[in-house]
PDB file of N, CA and C in Angstrom:
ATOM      1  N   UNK A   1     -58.517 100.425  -1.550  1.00  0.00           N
ATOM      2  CA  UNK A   1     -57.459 100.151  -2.501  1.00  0.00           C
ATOM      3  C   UNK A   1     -57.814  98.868  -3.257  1.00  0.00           C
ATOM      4  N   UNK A   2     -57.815  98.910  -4.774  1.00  0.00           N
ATOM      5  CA  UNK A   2     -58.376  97.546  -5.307  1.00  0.00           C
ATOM      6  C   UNK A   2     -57.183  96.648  -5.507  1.00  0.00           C
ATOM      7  N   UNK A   3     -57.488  95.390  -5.153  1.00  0.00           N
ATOM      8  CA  UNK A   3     -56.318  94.568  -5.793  1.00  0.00           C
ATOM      9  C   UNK A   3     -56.253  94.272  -6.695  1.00  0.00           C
ATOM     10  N   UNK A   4     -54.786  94.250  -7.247  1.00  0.00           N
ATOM     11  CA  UNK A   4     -54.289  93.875  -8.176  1.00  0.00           C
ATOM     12  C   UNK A   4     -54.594  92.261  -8.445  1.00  0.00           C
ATOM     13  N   UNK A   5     -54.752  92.342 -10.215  1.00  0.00           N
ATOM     14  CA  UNK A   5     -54.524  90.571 -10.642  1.00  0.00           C
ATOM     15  C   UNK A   5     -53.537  90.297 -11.559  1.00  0.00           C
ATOM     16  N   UNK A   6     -52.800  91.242 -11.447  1.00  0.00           N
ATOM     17  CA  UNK A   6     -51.663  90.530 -12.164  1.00  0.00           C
ATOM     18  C   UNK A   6     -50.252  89.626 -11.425  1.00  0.00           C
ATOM     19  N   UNK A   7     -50.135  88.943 -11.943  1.00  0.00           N
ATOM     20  CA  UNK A   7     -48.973  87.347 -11.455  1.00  0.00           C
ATOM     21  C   UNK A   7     -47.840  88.026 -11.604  1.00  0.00           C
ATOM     22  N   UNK A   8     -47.312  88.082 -10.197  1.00  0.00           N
ATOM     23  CA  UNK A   8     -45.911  88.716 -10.512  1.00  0.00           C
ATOM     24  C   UNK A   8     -44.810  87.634 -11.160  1.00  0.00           C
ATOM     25  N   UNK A   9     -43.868  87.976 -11.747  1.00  0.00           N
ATOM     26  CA  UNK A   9     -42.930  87.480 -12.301  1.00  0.00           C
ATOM     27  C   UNK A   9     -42.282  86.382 -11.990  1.00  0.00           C
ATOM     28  N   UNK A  10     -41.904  86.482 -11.034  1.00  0.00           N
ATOM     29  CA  UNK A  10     -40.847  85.748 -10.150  1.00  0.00           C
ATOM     30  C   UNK A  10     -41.477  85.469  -8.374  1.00  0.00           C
ATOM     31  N   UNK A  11     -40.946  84.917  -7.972  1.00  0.00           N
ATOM     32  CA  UNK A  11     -41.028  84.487  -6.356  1.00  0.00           C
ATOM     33  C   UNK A  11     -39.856  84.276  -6.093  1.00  0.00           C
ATOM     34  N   UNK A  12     -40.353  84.085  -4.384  1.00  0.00           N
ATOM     35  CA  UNK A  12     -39.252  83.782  -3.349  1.00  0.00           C
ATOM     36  C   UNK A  12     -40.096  82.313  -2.996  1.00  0.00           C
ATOM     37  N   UNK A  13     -39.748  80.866  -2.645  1.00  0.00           N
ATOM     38  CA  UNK A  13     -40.878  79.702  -2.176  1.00  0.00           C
ATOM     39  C   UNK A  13     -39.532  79.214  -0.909  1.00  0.00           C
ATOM     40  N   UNK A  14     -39.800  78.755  -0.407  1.00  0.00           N
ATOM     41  CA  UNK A  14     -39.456  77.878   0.376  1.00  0.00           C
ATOM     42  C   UNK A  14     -40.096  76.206  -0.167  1.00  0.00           C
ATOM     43  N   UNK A  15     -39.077  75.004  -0.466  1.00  0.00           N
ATOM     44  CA  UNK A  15     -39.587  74.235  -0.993  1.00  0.00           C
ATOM     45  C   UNK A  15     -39.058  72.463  -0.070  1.00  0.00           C
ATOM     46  N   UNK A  16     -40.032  72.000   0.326  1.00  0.00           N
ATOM     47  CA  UNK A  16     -39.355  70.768   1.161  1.00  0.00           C
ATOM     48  C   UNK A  16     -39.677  69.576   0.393  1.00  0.00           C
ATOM     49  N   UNK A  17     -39.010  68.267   0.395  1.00  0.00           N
ATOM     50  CA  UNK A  17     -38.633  67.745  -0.409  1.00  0.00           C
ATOM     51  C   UNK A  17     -37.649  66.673   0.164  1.00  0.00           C
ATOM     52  N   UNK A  18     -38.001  65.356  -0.529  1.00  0.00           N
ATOM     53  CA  UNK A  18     -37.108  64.098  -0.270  1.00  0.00           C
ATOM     54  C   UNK A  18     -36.314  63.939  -1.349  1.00  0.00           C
ATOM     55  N   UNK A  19     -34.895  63.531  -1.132  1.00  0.00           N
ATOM     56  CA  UNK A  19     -33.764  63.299  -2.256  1.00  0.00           C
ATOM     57  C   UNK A  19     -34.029  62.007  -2.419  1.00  0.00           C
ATOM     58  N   UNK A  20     -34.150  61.054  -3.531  1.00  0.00           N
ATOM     59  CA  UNK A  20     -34.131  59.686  -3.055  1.00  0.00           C
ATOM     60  C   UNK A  20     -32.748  58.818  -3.217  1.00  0.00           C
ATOM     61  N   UNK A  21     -32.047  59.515  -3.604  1.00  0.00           N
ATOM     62  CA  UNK A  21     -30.425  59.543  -3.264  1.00  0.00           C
ATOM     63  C   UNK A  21     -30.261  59.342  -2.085  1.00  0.00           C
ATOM     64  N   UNK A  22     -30.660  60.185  -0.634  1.00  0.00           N
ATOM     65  CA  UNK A  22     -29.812  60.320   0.204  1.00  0.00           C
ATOM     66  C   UNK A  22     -31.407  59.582   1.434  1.00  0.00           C
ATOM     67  N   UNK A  23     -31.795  58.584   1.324  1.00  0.00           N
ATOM     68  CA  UNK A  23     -32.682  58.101   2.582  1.00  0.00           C
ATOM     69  C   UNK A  23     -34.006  59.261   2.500  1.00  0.00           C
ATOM     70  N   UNK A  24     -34.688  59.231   3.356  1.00  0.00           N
ATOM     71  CA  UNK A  24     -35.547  59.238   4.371  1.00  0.00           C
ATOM     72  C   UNK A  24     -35.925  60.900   4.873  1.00  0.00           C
ATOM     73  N   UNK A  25     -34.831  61.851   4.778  1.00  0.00           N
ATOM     74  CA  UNK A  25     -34.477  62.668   5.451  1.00  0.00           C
ATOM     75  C   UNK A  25     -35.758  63.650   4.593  1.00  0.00           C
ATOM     76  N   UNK A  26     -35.850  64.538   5.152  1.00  0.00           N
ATOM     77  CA  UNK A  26     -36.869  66.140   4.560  1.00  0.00           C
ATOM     78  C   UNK A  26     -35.790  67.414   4.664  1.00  0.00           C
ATOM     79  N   UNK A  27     -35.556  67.739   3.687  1.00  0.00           N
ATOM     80  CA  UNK A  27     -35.138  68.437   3.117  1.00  0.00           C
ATOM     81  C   UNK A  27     -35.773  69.800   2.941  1.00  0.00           C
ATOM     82  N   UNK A  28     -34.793  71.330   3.313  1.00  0.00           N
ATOM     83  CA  UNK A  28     -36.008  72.230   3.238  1.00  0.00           C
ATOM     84  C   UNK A  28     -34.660  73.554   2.174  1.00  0.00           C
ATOM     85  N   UNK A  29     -35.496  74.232   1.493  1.00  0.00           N
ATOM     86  CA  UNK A  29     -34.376  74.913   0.532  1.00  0.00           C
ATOM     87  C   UNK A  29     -35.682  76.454   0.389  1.00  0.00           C
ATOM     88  N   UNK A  30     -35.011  77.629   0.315  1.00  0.00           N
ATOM     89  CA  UNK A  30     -35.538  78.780   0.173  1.00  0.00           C
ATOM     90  C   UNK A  30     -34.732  79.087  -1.264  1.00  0.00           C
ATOM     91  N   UNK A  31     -35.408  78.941  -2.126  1.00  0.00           N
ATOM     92  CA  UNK A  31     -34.891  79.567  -3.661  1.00  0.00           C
ATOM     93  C   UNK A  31     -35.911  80.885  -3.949  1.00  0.00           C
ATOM     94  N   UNK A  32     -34.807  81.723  -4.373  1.00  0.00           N
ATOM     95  CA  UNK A  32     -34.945  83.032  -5.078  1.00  0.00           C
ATOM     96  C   UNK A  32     -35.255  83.396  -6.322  1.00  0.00           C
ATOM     97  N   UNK A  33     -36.245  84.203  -6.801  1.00  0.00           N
ATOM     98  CA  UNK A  33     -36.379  84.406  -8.096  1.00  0.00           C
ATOM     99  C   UNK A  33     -37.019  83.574  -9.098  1.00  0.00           C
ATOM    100  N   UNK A  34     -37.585  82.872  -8.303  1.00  0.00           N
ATOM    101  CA  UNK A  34     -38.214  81.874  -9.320  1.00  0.00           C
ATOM    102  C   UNK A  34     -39.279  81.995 -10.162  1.00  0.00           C
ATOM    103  N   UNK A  35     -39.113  81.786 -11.534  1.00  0.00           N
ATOM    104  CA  UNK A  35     -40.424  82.080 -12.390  1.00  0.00           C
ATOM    105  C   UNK A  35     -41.347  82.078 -12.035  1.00  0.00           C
ATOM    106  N   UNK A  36     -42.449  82.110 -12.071  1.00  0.00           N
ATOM    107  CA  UNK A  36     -44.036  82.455 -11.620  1.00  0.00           C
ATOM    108  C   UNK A  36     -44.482  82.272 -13.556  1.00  0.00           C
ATOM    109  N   UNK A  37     -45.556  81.105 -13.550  1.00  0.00           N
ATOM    110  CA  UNK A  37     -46.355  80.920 -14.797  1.00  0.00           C
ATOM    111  C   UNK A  37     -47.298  81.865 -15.107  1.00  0.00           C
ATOM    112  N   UNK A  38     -48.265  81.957 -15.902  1.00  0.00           N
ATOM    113  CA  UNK A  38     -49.072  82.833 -16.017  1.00  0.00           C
ATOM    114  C   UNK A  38     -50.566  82.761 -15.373  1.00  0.00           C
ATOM    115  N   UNK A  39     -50.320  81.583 -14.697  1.00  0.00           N
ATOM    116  CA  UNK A  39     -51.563  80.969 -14.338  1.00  0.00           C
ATOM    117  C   UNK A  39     -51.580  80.807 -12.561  1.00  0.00           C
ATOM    118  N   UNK A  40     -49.886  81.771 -11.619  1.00  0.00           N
ATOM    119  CA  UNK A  40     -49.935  81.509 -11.215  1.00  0.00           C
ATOM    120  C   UNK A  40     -48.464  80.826 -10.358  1.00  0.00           C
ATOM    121  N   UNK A  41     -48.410  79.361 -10.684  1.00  0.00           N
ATOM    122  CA  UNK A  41     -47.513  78.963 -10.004  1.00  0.00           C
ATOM    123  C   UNK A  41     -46.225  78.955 -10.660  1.00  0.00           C
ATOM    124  N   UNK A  42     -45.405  78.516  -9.334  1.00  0.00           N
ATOM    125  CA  UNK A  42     -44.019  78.706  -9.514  1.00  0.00           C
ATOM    126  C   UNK A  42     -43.315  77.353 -10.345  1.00  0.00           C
ATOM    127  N   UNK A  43     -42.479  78.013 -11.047  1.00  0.00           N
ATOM    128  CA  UNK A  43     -41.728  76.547 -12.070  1.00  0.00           C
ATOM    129  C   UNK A  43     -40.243  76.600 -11.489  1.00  0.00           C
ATOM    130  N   UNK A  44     -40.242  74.904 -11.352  1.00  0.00           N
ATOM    131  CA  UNK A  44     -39.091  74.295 -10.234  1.00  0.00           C
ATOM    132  C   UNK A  44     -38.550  74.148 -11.663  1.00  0.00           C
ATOM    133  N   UNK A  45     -36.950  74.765 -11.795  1.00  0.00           N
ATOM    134  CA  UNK A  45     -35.809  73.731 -12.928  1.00  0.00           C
ATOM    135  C   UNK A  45     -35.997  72.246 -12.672  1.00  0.00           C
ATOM    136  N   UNK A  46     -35.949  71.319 -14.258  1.00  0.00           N
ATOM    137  CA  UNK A  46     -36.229  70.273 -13.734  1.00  0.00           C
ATOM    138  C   UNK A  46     -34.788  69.737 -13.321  1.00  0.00           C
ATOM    139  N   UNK A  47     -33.226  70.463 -13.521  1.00  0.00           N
ATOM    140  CA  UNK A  47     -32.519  69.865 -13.003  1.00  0.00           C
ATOM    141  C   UNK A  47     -32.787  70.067 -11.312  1.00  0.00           C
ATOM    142  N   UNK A  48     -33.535  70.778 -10.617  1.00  0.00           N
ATOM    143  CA  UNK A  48     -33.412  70.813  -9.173  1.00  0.00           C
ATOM    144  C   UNK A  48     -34.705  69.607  -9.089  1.00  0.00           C
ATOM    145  N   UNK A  49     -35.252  69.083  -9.506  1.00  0.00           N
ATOM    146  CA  UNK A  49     -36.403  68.240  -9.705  1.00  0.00           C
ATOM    147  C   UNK A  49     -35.960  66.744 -10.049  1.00  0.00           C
ATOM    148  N   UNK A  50     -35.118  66.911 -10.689  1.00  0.00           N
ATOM    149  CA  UNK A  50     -34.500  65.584 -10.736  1.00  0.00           C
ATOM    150  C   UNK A  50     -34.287  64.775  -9.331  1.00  0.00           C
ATOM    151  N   UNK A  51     -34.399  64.038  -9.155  1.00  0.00           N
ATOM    152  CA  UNK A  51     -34.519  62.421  -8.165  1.00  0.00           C
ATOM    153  C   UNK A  51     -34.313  62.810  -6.542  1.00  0.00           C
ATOM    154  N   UNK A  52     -35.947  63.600  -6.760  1.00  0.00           N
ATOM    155  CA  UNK A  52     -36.496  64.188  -5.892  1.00  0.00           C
ATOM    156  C   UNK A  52     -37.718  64.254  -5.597  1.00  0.00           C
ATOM    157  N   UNK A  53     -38.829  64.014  -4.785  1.00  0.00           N
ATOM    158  CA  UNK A  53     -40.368  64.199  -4.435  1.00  0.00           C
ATOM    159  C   UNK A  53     -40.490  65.567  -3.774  1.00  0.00           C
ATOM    160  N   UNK A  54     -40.983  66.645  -4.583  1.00  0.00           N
ATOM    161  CA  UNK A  54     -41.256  67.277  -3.593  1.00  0.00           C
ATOM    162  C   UNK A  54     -42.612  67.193  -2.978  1.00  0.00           C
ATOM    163  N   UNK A  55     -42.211  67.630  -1.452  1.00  0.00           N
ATOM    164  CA  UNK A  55     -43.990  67.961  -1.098  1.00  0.00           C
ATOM    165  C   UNK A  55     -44.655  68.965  -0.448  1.00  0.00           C
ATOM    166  N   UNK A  56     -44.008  70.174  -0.529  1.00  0.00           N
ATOM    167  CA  UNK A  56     -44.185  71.048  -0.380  1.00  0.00           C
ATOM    168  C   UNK A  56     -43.712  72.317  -1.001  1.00  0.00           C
ATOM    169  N   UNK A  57     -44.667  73.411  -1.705  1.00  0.00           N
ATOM    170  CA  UNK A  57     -43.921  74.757  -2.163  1.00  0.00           C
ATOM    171  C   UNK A  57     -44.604  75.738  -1.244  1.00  0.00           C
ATOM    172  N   UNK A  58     -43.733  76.573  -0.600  1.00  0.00           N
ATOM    173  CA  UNK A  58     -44.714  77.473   0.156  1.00  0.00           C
ATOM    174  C   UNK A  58     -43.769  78.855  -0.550  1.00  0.00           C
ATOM    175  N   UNK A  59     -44.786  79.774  -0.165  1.00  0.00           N
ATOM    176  CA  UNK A  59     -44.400  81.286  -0.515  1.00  0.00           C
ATOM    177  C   UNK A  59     -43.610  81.906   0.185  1.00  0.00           C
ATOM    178  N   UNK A  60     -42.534  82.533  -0.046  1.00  0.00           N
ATOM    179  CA  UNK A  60     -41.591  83.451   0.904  1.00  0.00           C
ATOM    180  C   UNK A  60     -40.959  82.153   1.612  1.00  0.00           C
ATOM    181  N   UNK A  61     -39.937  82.385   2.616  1.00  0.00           N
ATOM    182  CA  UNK A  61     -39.255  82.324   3.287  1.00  0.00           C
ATOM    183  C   UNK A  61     -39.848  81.830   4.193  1.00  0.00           C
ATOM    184  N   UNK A  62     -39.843  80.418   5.132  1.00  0.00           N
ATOM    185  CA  UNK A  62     -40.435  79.742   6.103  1.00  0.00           C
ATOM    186  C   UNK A  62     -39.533  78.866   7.071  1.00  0.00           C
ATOM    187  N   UNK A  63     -40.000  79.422   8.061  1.00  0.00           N
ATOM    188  CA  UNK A  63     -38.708  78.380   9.256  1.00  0.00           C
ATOM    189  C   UNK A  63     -39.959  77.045   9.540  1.00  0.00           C
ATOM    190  N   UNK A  64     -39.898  76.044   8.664  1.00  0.00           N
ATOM    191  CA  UNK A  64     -40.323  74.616   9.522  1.00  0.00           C
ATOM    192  C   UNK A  64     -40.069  74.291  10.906  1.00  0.00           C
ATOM    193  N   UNK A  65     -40.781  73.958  11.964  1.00  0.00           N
ATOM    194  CA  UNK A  65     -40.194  73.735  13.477  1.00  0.00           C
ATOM    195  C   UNK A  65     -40.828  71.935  13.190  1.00  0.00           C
ATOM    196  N   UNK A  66     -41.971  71.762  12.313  1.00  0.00           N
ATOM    197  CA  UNK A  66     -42.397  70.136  12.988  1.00  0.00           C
ATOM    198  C   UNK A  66     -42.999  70.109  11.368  1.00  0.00           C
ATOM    199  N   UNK A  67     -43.026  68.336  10.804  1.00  0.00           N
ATOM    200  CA  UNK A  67     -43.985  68.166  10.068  1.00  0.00           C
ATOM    201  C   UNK A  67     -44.321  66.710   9.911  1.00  0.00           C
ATOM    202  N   UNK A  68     -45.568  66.417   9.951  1.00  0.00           N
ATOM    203  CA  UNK A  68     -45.802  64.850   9.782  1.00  0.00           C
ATOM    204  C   UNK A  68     -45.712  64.208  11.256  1.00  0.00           C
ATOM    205  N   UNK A  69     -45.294  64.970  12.344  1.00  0.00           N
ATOM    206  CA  UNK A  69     -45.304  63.992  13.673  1.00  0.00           C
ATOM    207  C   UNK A  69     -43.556  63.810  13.754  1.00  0.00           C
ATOM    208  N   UNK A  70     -42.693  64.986  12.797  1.00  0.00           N
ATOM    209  CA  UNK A  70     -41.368  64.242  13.237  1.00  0.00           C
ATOM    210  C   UNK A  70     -40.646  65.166  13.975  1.00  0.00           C
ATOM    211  N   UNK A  71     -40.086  65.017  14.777  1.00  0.00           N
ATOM    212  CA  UNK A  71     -39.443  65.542  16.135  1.00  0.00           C
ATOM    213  C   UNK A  71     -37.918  66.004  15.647  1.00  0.00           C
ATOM    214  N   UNK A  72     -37.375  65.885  14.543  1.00  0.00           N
ATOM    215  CA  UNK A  72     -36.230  66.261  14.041  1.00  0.00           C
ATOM    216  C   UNK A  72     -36.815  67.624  12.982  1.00  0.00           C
ATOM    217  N   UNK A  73     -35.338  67.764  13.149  1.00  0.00           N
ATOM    218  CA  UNK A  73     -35.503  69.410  12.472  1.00  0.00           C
ATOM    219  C   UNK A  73     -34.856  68.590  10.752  1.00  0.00           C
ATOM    220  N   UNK A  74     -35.666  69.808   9.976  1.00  0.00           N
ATOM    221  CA  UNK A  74     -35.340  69.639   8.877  1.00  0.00           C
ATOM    222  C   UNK A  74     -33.913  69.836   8.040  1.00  0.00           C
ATOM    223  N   UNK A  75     -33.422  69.595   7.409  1.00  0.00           N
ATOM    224  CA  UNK A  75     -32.380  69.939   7.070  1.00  0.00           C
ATOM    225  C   UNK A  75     -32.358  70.524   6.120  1.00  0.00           C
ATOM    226  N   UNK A  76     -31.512  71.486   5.770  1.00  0.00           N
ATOM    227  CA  UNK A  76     -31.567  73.027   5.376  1.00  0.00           C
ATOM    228  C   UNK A  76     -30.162  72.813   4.379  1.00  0.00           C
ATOM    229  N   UNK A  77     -31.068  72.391   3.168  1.00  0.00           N
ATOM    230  CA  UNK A  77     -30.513  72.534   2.294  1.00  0.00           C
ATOM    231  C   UNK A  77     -29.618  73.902   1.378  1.00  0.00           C
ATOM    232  N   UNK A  78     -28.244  73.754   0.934  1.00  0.00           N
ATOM    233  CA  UNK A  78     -27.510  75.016   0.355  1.00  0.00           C
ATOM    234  C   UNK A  78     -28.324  75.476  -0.885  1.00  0.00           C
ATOM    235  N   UNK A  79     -28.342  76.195  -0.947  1.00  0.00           N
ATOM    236  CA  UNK A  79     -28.897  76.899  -2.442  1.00  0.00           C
ATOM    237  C   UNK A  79     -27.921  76.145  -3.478  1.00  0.00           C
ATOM    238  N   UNK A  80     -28.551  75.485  -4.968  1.00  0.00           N
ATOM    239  CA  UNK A  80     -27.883  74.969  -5.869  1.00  0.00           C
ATOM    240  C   UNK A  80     -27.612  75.664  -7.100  1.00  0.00           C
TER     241      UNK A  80
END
């Protein structure tokens, strides 16, 4: 079966991320539907981008258990 190269439309990412509003904390959010460029990657609204670092986009749906050495669970941000 040959693969396909065409960029699908949209995604599902799982995206983690520091508010710099709210401290220290890692932040983890599963957004739906998200554009996909032509080149590829996914485009974050810059209002969800606003006064925020992210540092991570992963594909699909991801349960974080550890990252960086930290022993707390992430917090699981509401869909905005």
């Amino acid at each position: 079966m040959a693969q396909s190269n065409i960029t699908p439309k949209t995604a599902t990412v799982t995206v983690t991320y520091l508010d710099e509003r709210k401290g220290d904390k890692v932040y983890r959010l599963v957004m739906h539907e998200m554009p996909v460029s032509d080149n590829g990657r996914v485009i974050l609204p810059d209002d969800f981008r606003r006064n925020k670092h992210i540092l991570t986009v992963f594909n699909g749906v991801c349960d974080l258990l550890n990252g960086a050495g930290e022993r707390q669970p992430f917090i699981h941000a509401a869909n905005q």
